[in-house]
Every structure is written in structure tokens, then in C-alpha cells.
C-alpha atoms as a PDB file:
ATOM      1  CA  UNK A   1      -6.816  -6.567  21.690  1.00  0.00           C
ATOM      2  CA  UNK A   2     -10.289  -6.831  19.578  1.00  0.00           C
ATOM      3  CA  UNK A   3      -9.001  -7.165  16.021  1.00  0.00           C
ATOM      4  CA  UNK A   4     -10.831  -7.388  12.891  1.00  0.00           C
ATOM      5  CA  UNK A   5     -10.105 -11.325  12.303  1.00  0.00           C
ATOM      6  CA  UNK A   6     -13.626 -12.656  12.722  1.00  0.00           C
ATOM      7  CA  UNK A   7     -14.521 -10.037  10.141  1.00  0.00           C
ATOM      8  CA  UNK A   8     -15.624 -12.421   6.932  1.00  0.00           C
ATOM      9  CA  UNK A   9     -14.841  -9.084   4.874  1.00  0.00           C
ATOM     10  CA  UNK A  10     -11.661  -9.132   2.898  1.00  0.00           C
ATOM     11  CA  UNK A  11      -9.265  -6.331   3.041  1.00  0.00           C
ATOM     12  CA  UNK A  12      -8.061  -4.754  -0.121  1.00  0.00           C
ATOM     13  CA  UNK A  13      -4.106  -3.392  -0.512  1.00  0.00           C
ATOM     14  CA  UNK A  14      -2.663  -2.441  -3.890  1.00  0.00           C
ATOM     15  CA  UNK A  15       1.172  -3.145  -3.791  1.00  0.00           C
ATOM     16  CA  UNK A  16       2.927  -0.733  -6.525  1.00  0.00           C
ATOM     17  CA  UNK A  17       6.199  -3.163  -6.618  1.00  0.00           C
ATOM     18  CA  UNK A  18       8.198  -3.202  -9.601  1.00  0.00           C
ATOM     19  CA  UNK A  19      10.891  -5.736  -7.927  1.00  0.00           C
ATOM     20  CA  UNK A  20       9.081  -9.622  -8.657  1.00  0.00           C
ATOM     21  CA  UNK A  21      11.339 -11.178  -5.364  1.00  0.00           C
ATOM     22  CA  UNK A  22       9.816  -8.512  -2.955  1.00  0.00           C
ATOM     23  CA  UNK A  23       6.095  -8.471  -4.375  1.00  0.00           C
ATOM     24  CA  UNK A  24       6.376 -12.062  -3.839  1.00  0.00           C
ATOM     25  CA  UNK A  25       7.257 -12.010  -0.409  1.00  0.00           C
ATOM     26  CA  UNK A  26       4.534  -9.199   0.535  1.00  0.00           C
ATOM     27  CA  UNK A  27       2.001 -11.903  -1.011  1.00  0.00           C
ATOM     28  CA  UNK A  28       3.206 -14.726   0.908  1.00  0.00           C
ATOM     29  CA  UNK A  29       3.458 -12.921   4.271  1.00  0.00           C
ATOM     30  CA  UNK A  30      -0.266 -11.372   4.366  1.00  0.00           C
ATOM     31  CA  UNK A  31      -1.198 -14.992   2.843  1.00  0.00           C
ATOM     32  CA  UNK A  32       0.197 -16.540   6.356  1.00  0.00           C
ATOM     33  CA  UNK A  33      -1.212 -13.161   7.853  1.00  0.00           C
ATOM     34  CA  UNK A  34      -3.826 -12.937  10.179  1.00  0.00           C
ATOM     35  CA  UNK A  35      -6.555 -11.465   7.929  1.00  0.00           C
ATOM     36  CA  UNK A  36      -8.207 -12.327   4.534  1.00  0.00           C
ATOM     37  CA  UNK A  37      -5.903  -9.660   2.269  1.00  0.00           C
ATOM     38  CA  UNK A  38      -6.986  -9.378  -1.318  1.00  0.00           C
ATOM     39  CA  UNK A  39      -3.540  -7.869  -2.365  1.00  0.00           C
ATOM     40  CA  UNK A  40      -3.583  -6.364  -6.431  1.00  0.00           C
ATOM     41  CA  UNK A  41      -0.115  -5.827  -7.520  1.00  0.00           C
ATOM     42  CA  UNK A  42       0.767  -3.180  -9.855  1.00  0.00           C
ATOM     43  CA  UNK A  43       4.638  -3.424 -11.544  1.00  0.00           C
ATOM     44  CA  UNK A  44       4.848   0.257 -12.227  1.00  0.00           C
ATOM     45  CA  UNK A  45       3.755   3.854 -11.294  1.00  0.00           C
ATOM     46  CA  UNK A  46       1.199   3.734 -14.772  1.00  0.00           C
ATOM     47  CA  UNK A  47       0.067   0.556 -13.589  1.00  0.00           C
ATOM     48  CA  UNK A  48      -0.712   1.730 -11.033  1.00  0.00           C
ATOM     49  CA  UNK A  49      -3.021   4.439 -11.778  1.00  0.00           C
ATOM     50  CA  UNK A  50      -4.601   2.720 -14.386  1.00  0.00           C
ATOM     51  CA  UNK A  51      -5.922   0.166 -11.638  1.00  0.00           C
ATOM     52  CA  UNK A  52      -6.813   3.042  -9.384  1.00  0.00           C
ATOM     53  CA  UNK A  53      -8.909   4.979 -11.804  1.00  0.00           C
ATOM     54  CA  UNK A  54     -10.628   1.581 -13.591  1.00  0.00           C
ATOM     55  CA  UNK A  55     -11.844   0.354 -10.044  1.00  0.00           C
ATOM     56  CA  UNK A  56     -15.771   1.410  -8.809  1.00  0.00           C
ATOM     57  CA  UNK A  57     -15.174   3.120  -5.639  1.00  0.00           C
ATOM     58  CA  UNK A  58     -16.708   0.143  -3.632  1.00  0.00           C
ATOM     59  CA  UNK A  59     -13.025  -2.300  -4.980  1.00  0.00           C
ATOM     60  CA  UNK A  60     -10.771   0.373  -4.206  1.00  0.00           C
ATOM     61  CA  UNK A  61      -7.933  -0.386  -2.131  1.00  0.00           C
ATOM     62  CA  UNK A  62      -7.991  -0.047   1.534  1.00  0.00           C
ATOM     63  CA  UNK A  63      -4.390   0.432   1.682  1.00  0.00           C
ATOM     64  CA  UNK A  64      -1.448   1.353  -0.763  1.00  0.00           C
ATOM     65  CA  UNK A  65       1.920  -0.286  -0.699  1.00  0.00           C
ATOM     66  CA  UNK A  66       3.885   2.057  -2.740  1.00  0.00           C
ATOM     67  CA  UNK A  67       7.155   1.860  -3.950  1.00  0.00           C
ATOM     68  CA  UNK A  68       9.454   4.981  -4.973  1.00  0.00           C
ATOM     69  CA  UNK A  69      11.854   3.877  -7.760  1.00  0.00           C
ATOM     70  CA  UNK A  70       9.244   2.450  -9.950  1.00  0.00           C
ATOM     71  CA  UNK A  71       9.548   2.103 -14.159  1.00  0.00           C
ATOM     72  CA  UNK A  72       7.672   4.743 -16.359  1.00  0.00           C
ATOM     73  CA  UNK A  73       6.232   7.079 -13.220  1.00  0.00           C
ATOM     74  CA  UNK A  74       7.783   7.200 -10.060  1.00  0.00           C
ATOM     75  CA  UNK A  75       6.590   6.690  -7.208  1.00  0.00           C
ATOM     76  CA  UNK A  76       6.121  10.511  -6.187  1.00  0.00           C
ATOM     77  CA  UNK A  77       4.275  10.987  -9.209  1.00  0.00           C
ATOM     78  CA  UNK A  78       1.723   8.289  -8.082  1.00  0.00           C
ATOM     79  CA  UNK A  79       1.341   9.942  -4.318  1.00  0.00           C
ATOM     80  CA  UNK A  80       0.812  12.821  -6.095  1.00  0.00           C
ATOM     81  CA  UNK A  81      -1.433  11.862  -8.477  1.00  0.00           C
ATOM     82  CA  UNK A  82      -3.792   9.822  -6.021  1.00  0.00           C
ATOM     83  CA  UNK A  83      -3.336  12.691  -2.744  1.00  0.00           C
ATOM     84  CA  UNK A  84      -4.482  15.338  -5.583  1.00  0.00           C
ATOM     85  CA  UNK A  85      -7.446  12.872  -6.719  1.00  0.00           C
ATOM     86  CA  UNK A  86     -10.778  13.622  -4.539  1.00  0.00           C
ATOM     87  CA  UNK A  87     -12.253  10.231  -4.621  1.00  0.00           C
ATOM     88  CA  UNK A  88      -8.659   8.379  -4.129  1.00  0.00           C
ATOM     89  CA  UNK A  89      -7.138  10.731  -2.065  1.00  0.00           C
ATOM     90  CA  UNK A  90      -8.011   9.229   1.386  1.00  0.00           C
ATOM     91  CA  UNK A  91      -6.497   5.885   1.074  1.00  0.00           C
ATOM     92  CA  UNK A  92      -3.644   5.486   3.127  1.00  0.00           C
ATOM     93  CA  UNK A  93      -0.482   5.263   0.794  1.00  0.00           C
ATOM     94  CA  UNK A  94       2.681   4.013   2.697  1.00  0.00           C
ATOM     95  CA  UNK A  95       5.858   4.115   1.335  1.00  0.00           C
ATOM     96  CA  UNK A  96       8.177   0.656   1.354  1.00  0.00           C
ATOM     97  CA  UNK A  97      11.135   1.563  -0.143  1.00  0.00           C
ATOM     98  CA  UNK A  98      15.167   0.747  -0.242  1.00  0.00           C
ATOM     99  CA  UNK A  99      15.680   4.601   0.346  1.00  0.00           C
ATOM    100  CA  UNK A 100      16.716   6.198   3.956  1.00  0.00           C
ATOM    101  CA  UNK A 101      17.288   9.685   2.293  1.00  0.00           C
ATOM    102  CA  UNK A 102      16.074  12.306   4.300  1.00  0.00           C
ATOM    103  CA  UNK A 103      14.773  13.859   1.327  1.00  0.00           C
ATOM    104  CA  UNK A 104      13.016  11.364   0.079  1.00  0.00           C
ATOM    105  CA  UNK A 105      10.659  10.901   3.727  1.00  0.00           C
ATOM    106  CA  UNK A 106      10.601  14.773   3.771  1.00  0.00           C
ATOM    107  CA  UNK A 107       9.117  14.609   0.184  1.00  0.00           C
ATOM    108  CA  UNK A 108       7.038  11.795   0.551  1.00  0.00           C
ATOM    109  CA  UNK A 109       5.246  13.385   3.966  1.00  0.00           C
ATOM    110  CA  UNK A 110       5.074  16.678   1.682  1.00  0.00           C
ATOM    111  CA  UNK A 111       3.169  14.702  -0.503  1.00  0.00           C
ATOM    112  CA  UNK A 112       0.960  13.238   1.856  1.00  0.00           C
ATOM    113  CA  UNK A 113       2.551  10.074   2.338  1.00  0.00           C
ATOM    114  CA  UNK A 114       0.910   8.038   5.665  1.00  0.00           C
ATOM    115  CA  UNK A 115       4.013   6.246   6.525  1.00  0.00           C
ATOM    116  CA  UNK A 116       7.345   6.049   5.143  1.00  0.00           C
ATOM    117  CA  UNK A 117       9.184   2.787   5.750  1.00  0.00           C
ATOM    118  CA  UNK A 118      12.756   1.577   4.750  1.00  0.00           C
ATOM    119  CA  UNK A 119      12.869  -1.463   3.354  1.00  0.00           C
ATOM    120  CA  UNK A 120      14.898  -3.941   5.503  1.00  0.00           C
ATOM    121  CA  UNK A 121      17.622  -5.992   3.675  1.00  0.00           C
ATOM    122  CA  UNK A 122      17.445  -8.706   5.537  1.00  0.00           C
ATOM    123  CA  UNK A 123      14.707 -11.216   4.782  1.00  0.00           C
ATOM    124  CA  UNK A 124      13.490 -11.792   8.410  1.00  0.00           C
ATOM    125  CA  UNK A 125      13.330  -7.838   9.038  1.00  0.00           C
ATOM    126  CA  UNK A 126      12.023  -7.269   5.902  1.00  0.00           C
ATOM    127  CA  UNK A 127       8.769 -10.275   6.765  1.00  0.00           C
ATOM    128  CA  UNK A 128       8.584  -8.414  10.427  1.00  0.00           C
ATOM    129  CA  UNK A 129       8.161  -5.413   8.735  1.00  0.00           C
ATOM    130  CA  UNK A 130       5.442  -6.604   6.480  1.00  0.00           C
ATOM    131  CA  UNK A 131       3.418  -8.230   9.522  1.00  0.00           C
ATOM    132  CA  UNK A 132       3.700  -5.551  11.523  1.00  0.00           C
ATOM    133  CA  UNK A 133       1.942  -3.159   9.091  1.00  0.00           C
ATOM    134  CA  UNK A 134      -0.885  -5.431   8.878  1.00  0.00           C
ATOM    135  CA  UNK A 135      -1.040  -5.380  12.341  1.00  0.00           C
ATOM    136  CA  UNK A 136      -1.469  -1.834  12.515  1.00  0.00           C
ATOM    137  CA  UNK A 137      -3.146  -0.379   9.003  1.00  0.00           C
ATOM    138  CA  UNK A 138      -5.142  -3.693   8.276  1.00  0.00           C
ATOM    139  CA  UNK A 139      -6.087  -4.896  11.886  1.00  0.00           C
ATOM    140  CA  UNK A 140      -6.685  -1.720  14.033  1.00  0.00           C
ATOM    141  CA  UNK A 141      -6.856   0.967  11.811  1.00  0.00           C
ATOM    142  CA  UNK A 142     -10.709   1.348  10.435  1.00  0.00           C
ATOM    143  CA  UNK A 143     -11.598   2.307   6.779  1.00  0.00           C
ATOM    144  CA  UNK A 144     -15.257   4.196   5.687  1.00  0.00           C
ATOM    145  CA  UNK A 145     -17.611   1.844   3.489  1.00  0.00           C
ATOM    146  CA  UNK A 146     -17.165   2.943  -0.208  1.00  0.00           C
ATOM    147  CA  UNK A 147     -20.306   3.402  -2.617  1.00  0.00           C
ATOM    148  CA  UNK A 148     -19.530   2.188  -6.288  1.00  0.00           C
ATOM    149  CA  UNK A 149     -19.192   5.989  -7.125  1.00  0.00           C
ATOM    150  CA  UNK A 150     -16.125   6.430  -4.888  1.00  0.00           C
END
């Protein structure tokens, strides 16, 4: 398979993680990863936002990590917010979180959502899962060029 790992261009993925253990791990995995991953971390749902809307359209994220249960707006509110948002509103968002409710991945698809993904618990599953989305969003999926204007 032709992958993008000759590509000298970084990737860009915003992880909205609130949890300091799990952030971590996400950094360390796409640092052993296969790709140069410039990975912004944002600790909550305001966060979040803030980083989206202060970031020329040529930095913005090619991918969003997005947790639900996140401090001061959840994560909901943030697919919302960035699916409602013309010039954010086509960057993949997938959902890594502890929830397997039914109405949570009905609501998060409702919202948009690209992929939904449950959390593993245990730390092995939980790195799998984590290379095996780069493998897909970051190495075979393509992204358009932004302009600076979005």
C-alpha cells in the first residue's frame, strides 16, 4: 500500500482530552507512529474552540480527536459547534470516548460525527486503537490544501 510516509508534510490532529494519562498516551503512540503528527491538545470543550477559531485556515487541524465528557462544554457541544461552522465544518471529528451507549453514537452520527470509537480499557487495545486510526484517517485518507482564510 502507497502511504503518505515519504510525504515531508506534517499532519495536524487536535486531541480534545481532558484525561492527562490518555492525552499522553495518544502523544506517545503517533510519536512512534509512522507519520510526522503535529498533535495540539486541548483539555476542554472551550479549549477547544478557542484553538479552532484562533488558527488561519492553512494550521487547522487535519483531524479531530474528540472526547465526550469534557469540563466546561461537552463534547457534543464542540461537534456541534465545529459541524455548524462553514470553514471548520469539514474536518473529520472522531469520537474516542469511554462511552458504548447507544445513544451517545446515535447522537454523535446525528451530529456529524466521522467515527465513533470506544475507548479500550486495556492499555494494549487502547495503543492498537490509536495506530490503527492513523493508519486509516492520517495515512490513506486525503485532506484539501487550506488557504490562510479557511
Amino acid at each position: 500500500m502507497k502511504t503518505r510516509a515519504s510525504s515531508t508534510r506534517s499532519l495536524r490532529v487536535l486531541l480534545v482530552e481532558d484525561n492527562p494519562a490518555d492525552a499522553r498516551l495518544v502523544q506517545e503512540t503517533f510519536r512512534e507512529g509512522h507519520l510526522p503528527v503535529h498533535l495540539s491538545v486541548a483539555r476542554d470543550g472551550v479549549e477547544a474552540i478557542q484553538f479552532l477559531t484562533n488558527t488561519d485556515g492553512s494550521s487547522l487541524p487535519h483531524l479531530i480527536l474528540l472526547d465526550l465528557n469534557l469540563p466546561r462544554k461537552s463534547g457534543f457541544e464542540v461537534l456541534e459547534e465545529i459541524k455548524g461552522n462553514k470553514r471548520l465544518r469539514s474536518i473529520p471529528i472522531i469520537i474516542m470516548t469511554t462511552s458504548d451507549a447507544e445513544k451517545d453514537i446515535v447522537r454523535s452520527y446525528d451530529l456529524h460525527a466521522n467515527a465513533f470509537i470506544t475507548k479500550p480499557v486495556d492499555l494494549e487495545d487502547f495503543i492498537d486503537a490509536i495506530r490503527k486510526t492513523e493508519e486509516f484517517w492520517l495515512m490513506l485518507v486525503r485532506y484539501p490544501v487550506r488557504s490562510a482564510n479557511g
